[in-house]
N, C-alpha and C. Protein backbone atom coordinates (compact mmCIF):
# COMPACT_ATOMS: atom_id res chain seq x y z
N UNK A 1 177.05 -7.67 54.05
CA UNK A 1 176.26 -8.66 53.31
C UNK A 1 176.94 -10.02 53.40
N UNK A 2 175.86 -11.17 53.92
CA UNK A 2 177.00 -12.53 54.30
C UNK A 2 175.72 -12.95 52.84
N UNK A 3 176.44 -13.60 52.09
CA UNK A 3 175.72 -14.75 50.70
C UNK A 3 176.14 -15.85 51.22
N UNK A 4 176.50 -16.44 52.05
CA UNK A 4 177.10 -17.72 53.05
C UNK A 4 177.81 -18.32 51.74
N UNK A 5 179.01 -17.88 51.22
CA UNK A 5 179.16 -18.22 50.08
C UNK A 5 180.89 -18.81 50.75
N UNK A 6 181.38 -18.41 52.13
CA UNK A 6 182.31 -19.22 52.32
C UNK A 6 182.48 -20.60 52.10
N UNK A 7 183.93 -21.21 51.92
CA UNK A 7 183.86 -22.99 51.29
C UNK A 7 182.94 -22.84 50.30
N UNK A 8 182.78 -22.42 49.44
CA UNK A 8 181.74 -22.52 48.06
C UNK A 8 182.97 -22.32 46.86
N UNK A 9 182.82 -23.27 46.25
CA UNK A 9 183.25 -23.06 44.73
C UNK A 9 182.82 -22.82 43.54
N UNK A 10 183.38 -21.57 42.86
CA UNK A 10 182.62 -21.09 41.48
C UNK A 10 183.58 -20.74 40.85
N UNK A 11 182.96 -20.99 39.80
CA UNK A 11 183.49 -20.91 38.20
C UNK A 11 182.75 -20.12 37.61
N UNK A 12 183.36 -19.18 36.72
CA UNK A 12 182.92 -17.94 36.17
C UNK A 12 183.80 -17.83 34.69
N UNK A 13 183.18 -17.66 33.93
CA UNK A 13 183.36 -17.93 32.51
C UNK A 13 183.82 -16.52 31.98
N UNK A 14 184.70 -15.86 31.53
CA UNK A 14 184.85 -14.62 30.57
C UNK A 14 184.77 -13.73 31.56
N UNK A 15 185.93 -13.56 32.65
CA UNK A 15 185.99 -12.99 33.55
C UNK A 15 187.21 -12.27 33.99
N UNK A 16 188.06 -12.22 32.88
CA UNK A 16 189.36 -11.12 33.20
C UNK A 16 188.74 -9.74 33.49
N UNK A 17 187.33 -9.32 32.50
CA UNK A 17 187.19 -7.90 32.64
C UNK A 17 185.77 -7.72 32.54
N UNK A 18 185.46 -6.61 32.22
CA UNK A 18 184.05 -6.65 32.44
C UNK A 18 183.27 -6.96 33.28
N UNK A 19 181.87 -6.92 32.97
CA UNK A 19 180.68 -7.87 33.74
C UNK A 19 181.06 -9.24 34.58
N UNK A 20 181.68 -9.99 33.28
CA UNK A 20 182.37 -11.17 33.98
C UNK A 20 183.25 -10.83 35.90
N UNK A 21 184.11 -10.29 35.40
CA UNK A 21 185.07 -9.87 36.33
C UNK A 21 184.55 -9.33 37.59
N UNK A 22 183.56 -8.56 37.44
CA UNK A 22 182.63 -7.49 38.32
C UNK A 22 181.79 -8.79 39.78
N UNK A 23 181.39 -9.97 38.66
CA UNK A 23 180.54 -11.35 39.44
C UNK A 23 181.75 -11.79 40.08
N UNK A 24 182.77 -11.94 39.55
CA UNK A 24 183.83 -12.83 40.04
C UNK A 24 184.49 -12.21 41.41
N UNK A 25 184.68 -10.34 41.41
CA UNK A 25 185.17 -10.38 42.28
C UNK A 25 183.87 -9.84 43.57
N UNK A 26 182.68 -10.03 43.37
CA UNK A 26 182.07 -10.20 44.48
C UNK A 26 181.54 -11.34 45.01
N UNK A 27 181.91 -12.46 43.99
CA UNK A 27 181.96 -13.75 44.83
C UNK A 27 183.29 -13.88 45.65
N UNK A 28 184.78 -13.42 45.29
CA UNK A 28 185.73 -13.54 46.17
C UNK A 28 185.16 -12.77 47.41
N UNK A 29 184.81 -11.55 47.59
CA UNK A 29 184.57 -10.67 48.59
C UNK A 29 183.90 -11.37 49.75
N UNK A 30 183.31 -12.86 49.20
CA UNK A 30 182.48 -13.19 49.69
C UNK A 30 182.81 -14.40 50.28
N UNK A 31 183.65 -14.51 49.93
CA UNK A 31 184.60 -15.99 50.73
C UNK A 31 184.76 -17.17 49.52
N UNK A 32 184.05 -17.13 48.53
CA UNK A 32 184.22 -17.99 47.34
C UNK A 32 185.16 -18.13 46.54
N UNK A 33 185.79 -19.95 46.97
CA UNK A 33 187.10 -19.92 46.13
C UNK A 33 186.88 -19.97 44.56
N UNK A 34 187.27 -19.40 43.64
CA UNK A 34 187.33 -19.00 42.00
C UNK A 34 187.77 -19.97 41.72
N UNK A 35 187.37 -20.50 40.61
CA UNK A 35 188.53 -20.74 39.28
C UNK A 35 187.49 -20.12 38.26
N UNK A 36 188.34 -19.12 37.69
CA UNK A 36 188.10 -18.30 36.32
C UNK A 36 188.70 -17.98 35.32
N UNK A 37 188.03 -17.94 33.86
CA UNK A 37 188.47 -18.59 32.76
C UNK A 37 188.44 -17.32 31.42
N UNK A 38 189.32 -17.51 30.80
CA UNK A 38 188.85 -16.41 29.36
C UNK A 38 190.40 -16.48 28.68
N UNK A 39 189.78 -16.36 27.54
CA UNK A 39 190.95 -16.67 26.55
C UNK A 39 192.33 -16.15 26.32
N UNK A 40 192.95 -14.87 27.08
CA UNK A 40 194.07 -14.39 27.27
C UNK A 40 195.01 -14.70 28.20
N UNK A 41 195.40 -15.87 28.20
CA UNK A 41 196.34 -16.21 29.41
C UNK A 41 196.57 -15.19 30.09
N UNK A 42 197.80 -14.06 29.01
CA UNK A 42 197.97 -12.72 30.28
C UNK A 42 197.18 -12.04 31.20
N UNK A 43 195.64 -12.02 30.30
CA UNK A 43 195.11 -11.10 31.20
C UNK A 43 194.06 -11.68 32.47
N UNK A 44 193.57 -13.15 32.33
CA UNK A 44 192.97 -13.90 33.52
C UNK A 44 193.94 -14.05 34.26
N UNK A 45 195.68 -14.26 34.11
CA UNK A 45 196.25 -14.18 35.29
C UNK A 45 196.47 -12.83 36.25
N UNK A 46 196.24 -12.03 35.27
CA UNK A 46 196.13 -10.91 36.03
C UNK A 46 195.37 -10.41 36.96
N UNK A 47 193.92 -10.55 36.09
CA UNK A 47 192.67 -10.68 36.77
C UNK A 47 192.41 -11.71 38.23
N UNK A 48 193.26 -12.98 38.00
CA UNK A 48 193.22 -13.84 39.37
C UNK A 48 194.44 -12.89 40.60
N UNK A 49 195.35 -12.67 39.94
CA UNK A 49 196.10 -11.76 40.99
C UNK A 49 195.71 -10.92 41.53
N UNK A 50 194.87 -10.12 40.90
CA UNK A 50 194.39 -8.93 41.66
C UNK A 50 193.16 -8.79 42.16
N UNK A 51 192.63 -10.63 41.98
CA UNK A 51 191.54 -11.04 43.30
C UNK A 51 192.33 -11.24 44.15
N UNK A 52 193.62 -12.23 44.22
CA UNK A 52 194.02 -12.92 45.28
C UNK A 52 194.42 -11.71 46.10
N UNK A 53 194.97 -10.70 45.65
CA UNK A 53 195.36 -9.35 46.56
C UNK A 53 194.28 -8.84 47.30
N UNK A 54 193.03 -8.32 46.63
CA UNK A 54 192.30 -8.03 47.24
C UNK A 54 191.37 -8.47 48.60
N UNK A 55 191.44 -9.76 48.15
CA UNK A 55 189.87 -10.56 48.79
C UNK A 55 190.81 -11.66 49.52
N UNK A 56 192.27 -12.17 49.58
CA UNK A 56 193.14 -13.27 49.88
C UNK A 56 192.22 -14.52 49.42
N UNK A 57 191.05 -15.12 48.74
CA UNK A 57 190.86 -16.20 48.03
C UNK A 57 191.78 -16.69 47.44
N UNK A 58 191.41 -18.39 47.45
CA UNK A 58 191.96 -18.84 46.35
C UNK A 58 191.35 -18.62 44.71
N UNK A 59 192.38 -18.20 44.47
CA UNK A 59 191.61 -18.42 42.57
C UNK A 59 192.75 -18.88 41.61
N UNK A 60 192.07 -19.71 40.72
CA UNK A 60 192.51 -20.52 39.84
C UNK A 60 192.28 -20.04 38.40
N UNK A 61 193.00 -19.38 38.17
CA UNK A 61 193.21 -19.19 36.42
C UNK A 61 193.46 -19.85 35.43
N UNK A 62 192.56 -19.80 34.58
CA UNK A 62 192.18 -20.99 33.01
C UNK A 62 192.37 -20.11 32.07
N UNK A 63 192.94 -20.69 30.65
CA UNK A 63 192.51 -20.32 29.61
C UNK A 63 191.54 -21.26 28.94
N UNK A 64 190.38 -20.19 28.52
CA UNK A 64 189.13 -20.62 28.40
C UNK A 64 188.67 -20.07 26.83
N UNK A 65 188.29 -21.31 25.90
CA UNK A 65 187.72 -20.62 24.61
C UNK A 65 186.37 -21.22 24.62
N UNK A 66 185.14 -20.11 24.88
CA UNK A 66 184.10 -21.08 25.55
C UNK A 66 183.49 -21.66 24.17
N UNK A 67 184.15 -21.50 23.40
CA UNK A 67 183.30 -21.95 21.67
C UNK A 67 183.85 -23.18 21.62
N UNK A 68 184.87 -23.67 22.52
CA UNK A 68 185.79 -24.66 22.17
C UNK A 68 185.16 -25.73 23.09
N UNK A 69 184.75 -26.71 22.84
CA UNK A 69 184.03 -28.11 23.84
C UNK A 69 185.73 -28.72 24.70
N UNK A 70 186.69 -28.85 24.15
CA UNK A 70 187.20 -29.71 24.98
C UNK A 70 188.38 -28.33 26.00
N UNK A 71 187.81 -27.43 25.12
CA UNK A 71 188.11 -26.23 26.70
C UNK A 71 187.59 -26.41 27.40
N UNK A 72 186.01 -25.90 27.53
CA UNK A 72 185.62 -26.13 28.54
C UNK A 72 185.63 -27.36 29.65
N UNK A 73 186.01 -28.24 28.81
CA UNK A 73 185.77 -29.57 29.82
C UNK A 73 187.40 -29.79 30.78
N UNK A 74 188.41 -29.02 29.73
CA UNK A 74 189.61 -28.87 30.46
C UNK A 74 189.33 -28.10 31.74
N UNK A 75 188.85 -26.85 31.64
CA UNK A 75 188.74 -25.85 32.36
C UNK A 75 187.60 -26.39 33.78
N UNK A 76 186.85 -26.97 33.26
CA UNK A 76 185.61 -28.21 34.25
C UNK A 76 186.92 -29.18 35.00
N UNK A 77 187.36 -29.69 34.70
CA UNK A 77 188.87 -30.92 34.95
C UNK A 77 189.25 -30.29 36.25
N UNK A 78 190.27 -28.97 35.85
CA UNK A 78 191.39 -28.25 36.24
C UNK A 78 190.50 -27.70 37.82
N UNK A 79 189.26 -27.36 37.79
CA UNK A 79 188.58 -27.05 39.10
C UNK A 79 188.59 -28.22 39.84
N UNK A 80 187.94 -29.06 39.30
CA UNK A 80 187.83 -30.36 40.48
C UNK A 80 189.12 -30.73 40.75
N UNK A 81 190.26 -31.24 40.07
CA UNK A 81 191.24 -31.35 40.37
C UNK A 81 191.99 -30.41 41.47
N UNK A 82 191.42 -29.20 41.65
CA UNK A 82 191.87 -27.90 42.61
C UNK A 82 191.63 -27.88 43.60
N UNK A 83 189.90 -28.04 43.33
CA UNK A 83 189.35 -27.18 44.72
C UNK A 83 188.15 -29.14 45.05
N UNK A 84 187.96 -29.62 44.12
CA UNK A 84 187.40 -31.11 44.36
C UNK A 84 186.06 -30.82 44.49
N UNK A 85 185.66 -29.96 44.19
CA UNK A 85 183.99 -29.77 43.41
C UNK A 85 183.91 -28.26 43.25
N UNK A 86 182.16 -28.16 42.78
CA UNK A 86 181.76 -27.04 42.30
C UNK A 86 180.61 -26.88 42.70
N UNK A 87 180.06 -25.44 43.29
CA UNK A 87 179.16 -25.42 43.61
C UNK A 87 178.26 -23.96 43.07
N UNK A 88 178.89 -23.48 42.60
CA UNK A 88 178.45 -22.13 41.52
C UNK A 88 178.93 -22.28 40.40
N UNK A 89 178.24 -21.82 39.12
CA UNK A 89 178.67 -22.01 38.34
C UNK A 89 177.97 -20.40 37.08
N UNK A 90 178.82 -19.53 36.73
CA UNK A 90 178.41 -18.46 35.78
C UNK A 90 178.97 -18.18 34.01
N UNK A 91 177.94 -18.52 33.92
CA UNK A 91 178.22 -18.75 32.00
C UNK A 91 177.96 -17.50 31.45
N UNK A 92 179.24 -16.81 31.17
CA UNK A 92 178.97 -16.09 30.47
C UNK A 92 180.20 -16.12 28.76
N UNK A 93 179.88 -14.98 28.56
CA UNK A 93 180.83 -15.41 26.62
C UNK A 93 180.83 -13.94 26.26
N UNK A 94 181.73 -13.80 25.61
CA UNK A 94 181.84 -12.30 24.43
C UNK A 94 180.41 -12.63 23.69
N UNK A 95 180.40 -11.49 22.85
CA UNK A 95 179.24 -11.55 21.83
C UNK A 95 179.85 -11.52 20.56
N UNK A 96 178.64 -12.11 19.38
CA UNK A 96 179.30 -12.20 18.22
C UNK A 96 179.01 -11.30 17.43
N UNK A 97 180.02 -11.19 16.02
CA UNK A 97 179.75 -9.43 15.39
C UNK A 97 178.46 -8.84 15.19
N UNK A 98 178.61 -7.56 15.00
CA UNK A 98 177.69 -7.01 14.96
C UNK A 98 176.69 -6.58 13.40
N UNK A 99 175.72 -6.30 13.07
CA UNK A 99 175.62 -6.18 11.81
C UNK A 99 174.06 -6.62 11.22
N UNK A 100 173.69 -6.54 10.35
CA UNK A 100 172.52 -6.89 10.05
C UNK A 100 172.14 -8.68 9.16
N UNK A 101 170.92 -8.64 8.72
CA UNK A 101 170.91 -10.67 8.68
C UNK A 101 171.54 -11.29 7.29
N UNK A 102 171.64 -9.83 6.41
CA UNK A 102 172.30 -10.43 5.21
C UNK A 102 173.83 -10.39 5.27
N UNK A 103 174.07 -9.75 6.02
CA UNK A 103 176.02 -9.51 6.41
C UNK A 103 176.03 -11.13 6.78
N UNK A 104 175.41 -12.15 7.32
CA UNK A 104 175.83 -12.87 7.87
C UNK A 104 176.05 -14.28 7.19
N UNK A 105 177.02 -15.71 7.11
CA UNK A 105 176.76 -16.76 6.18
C UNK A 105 176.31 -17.84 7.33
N UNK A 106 176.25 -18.91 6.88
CA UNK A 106 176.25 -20.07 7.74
C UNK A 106 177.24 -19.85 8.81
N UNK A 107 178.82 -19.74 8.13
CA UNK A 107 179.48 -20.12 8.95
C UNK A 107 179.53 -18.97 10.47
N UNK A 108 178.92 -17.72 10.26
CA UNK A 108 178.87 -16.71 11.22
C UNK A 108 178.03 -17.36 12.31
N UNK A 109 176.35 -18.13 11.43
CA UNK A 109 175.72 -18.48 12.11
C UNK A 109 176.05 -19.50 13.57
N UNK A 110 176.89 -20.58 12.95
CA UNK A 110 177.66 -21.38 13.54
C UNK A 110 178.07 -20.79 14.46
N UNK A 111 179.32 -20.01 14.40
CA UNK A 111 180.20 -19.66 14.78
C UNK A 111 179.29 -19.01 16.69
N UNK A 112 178.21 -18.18 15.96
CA UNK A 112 177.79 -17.78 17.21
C UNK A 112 176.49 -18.55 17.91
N UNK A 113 176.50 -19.49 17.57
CA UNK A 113 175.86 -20.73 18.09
C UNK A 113 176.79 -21.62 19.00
N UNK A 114 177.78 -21.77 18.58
CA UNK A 114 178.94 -22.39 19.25
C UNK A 114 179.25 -21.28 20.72
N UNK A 115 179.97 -20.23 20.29
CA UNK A 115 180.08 -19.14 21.44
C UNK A 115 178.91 -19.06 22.42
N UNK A 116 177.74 -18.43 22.35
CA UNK A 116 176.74 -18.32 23.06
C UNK A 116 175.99 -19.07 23.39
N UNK A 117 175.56 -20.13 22.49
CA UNK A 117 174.48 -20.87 23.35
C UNK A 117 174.91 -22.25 23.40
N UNK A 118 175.78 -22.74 22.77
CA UNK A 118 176.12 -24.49 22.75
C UNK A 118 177.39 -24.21 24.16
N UNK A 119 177.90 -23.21 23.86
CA UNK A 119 178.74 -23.29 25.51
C UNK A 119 178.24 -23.41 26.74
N UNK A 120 177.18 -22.65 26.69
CA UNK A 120 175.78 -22.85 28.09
C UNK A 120 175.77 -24.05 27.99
N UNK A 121 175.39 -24.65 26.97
CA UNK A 121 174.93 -26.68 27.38
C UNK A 121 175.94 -27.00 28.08
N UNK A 122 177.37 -26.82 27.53
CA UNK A 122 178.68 -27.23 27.51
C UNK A 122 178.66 -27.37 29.13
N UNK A 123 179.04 -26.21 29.62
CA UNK A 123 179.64 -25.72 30.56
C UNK A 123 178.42 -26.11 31.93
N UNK A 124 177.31 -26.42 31.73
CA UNK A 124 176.18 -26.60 32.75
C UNK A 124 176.36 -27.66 32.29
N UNK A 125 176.58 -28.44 31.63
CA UNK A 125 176.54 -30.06 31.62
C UNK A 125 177.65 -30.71 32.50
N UNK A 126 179.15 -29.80 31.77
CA UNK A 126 179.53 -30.59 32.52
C UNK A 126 180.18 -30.57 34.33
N UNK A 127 179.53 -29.24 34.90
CA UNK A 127 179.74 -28.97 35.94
C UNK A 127 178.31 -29.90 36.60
N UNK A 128 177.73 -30.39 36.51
CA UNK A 128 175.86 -31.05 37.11
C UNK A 128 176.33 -32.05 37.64
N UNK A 129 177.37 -33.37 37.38
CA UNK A 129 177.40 -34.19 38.32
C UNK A 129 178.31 -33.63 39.63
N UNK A 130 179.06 -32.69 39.52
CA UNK A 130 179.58 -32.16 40.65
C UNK A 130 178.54 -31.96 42.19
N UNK A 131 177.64 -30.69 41.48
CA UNK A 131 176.86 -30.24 42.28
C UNK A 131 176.00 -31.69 42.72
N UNK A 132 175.44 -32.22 41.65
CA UNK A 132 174.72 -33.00 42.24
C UNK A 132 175.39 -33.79 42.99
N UNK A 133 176.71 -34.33 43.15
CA UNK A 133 177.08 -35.05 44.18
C UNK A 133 177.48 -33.80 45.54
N UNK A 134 177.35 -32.83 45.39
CA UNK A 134 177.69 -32.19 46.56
C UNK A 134 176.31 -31.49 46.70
N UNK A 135 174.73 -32.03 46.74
CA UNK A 135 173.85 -31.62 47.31
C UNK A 135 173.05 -30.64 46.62
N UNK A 136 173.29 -30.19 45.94
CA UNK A 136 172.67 -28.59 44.77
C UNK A 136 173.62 -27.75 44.33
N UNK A 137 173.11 -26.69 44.13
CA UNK A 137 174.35 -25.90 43.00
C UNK A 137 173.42 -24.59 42.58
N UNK A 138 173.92 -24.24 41.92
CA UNK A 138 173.62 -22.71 41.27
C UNK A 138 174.20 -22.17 39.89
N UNK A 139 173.36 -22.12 39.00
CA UNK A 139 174.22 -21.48 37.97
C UNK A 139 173.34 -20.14 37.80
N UNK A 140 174.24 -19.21 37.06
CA UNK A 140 173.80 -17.77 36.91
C UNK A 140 174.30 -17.75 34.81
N UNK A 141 173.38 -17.45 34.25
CA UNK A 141 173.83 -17.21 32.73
C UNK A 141 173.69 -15.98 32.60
N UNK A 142 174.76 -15.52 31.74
CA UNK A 142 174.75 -13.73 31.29
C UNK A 142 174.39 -13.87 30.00
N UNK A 143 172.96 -13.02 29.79
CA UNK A 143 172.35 -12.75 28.49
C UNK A 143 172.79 -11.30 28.20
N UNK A 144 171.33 -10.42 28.34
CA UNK A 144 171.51 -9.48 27.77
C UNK A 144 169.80 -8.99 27.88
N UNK A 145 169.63 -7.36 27.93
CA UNK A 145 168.15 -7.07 27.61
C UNK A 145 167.78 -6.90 26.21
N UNK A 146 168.68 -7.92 25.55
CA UNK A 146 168.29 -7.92 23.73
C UNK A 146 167.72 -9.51 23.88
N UNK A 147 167.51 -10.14 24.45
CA UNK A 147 166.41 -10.81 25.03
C UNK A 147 164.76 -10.74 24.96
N UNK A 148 164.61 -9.44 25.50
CA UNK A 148 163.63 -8.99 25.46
C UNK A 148 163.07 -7.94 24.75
N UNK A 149 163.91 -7.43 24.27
CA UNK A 149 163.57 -6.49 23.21
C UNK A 149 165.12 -6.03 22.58
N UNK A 150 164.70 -6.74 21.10
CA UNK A 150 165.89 -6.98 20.24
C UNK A 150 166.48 -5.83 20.26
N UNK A 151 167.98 -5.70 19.26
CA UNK A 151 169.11 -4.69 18.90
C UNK A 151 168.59 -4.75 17.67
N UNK A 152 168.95 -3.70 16.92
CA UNK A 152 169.02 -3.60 15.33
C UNK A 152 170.19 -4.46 14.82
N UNK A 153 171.25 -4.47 15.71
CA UNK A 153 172.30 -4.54 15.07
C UNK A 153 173.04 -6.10 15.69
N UNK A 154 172.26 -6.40 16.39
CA UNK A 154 172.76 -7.70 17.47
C UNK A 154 171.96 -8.91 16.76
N UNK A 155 171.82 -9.15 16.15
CA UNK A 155 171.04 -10.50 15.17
C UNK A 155 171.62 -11.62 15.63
N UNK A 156 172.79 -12.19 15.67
CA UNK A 156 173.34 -13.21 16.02
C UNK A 156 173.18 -13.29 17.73
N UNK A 157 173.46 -11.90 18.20
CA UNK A 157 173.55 -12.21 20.06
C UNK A 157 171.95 -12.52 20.23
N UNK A 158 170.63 -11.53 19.58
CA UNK A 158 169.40 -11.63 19.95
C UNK A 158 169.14 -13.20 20.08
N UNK A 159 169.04 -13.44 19.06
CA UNK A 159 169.05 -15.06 18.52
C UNK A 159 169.66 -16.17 19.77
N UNK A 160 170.78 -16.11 19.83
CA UNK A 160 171.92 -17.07 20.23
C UNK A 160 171.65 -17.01 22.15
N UNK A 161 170.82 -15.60 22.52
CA UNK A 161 171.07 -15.24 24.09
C UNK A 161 169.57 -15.62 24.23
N UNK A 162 168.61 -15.65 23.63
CA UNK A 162 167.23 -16.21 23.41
C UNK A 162 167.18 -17.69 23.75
N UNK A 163 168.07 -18.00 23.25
CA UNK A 163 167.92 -19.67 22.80
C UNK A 163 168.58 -19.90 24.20
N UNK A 164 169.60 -19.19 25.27
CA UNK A 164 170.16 -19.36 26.32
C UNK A 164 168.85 -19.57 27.54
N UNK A 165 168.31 -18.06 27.41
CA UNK A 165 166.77 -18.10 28.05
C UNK A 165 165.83 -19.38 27.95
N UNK A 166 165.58 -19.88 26.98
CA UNK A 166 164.68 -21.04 27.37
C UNK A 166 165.82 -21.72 27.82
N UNK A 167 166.79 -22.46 27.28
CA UNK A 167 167.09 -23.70 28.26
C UNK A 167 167.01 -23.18 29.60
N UNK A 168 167.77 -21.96 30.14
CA UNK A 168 167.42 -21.65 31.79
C UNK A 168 166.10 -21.82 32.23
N UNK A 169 164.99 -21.25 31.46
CA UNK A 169 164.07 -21.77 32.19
C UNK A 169 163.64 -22.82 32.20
N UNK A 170 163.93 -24.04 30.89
CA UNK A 170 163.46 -25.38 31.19
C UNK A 170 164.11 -26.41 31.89
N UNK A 171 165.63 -26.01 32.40
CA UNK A 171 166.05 -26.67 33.26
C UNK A 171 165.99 -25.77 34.85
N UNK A 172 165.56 -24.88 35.00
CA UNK A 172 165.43 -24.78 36.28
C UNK A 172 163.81 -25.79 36.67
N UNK A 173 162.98 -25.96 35.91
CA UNK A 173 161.76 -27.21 36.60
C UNK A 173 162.51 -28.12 36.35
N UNK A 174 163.88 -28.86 35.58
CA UNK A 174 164.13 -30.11 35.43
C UNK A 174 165.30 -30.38 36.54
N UNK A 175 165.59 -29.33 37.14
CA UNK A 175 166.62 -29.48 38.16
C UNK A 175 166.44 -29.40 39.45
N UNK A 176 165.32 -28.63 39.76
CA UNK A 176 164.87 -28.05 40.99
C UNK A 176 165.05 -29.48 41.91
N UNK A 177 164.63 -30.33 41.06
CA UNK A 177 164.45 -31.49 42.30
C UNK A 177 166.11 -32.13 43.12
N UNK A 178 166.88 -31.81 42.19
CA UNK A 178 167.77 -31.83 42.41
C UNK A 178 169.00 -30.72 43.28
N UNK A 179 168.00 -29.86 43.89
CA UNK A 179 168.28 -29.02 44.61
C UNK A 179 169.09 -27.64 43.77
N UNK A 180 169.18 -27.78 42.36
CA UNK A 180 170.43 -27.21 41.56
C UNK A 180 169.23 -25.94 40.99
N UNK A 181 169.75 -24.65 41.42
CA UNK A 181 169.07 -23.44 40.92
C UNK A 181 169.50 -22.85 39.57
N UNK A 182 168.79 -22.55 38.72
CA UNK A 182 168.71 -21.93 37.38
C UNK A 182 168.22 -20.12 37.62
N UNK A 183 169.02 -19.15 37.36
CA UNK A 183 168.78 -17.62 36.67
C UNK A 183 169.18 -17.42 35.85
N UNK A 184 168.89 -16.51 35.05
CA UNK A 184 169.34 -15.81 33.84
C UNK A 184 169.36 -14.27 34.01
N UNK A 185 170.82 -13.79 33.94
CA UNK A 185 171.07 -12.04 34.31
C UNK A 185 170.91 -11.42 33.11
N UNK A 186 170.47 -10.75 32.76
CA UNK A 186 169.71 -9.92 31.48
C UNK A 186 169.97 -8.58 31.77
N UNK A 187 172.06 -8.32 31.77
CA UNK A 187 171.64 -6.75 31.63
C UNK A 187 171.83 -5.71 31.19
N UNK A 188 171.39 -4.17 30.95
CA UNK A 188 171.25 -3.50 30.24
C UNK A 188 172.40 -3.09 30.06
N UNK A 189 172.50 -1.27 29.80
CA UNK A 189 173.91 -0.68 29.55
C UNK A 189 174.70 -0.62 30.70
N UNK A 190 175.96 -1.57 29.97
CA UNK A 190 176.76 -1.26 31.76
C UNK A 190 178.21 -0.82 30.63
N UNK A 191 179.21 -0.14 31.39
CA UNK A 191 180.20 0.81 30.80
C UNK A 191 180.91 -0.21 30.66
N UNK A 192 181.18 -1.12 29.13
CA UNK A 192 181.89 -2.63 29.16
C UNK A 192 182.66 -2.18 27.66
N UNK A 193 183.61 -2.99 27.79
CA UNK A 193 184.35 -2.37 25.82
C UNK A 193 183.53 -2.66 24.62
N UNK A 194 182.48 -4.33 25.02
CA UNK A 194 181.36 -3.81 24.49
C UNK A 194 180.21 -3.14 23.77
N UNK A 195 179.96 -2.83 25.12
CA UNK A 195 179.26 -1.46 25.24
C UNK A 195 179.43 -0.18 24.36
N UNK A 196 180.97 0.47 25.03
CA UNK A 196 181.76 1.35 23.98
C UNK A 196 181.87 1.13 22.95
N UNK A 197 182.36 0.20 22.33
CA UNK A 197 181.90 -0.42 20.57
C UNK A 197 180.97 -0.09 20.08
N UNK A 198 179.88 -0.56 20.46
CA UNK A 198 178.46 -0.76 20.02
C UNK A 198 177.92 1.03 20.21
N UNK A 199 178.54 1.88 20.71
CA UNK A 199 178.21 3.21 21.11
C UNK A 199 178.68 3.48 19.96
N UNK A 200 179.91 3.53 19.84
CA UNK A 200 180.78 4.33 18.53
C UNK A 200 180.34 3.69 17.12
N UNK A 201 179.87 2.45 17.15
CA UNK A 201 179.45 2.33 16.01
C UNK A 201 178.67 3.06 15.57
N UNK A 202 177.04 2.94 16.64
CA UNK A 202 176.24 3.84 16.36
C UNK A 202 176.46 5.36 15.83
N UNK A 203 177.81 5.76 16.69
CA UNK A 203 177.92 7.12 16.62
C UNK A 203 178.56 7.28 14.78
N UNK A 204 179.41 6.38 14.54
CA UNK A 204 179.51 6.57 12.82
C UNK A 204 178.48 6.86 11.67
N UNK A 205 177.17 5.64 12.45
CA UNK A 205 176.29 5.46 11.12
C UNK A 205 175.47 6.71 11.57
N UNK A 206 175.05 7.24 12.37
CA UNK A 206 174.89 8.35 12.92
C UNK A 206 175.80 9.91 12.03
N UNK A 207 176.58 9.88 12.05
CA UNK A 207 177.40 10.76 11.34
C UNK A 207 178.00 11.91 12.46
């Protein structure tokens, strides 16, 4: 499989493990130099090492708090400064707790407004004059199929990964002209810690 993704630069958001990690290392496979980001120093350097072993890419390891605005814009900085543009770009984020709508206050609300969907603006804002000076671009956002048909227990992610979905689709007509592509990955059960969480919870209230 050629994605002609050699000389291409991407940035991938929450990518030591998981889903994240999974995009990241089949864009290395693919000739795409990384810089990838997530909040454990130890473990994104790890995660970049054991691209650079695999795939010999370059990759560039960030610590990344995507709730945090002048992270991301560090972490936006630290690429161009590297690799001198961007031409992929994948937003993804942890999810916020789990629980039903009265467990929750303002400040939860916030909290996962900031994480999930104000980081999407964040992080596609400030990667757009890149691409647009290097011809088009691509971003990929990680939702979720609680998108489309809610969780009981996901109120804040339903909400927060919803609100991700429209902007993707209203900036893919506001970008197109600009050669810069908009998707949104929406996906189901994949074996993520997650995942396992959200299993065992069930399995408690369950008995």
């Amino acid at each position: 499989m050629d994605l002609k993704l050699k000389g291409k630069v991407a940035m991938v958001a929450a990518s030591s493990k998981g889903l994240g990690y999974g995009i990241a290392q089949v864009l290395a496979q693919e000739g795409a130099s990384l810089s990838i980001g997530s909040r454990t120093k130890k473990d994104i350097e790890a995660a970049a090492e054991k691209l650079r072993n695999e795939t010999g890419v370059q990759v560039l390891a960030n610590v990344l708090d995507s709730s945090n605005p002048q992270s991301i814009q560090n972490w936006t900085d630290s690429t161009l400064k590297e690799f001198g543009g961007i031409d992929k770009l994948v937003v993804n984020a942890g999810g916020p707790p789990t629980g039903k709508f009265e467990d929750f206050s303002d400040e939860d609300w916030q909290a996962a407004f900031e994480l999930n969907l104000f980081s999407a603006v964040r992080m596609i804002r400030a990667a757009l004059p890149s691409m647009r000076e290097r011809g088009g671009g691509s971003v990929l956002t990680v939702t979720s199929m609680s998108v489309k048909e809610p969780i009981d227990v996901l109120i804040l992610s339903n909400v927060m990964r919803s609100g991700v979905t429209s902007l993707i689709k209203s900036l893919s007509k506001q970008l197109a002209a600009d050669n810069i592509r908009l998707n949104n990955l929406m996906p189901g059960r994949i074996n993520t810690d997650r995942v396992r969480s959200l299993d065992a919870l069930n399995s408690e209230k369950q008995g």
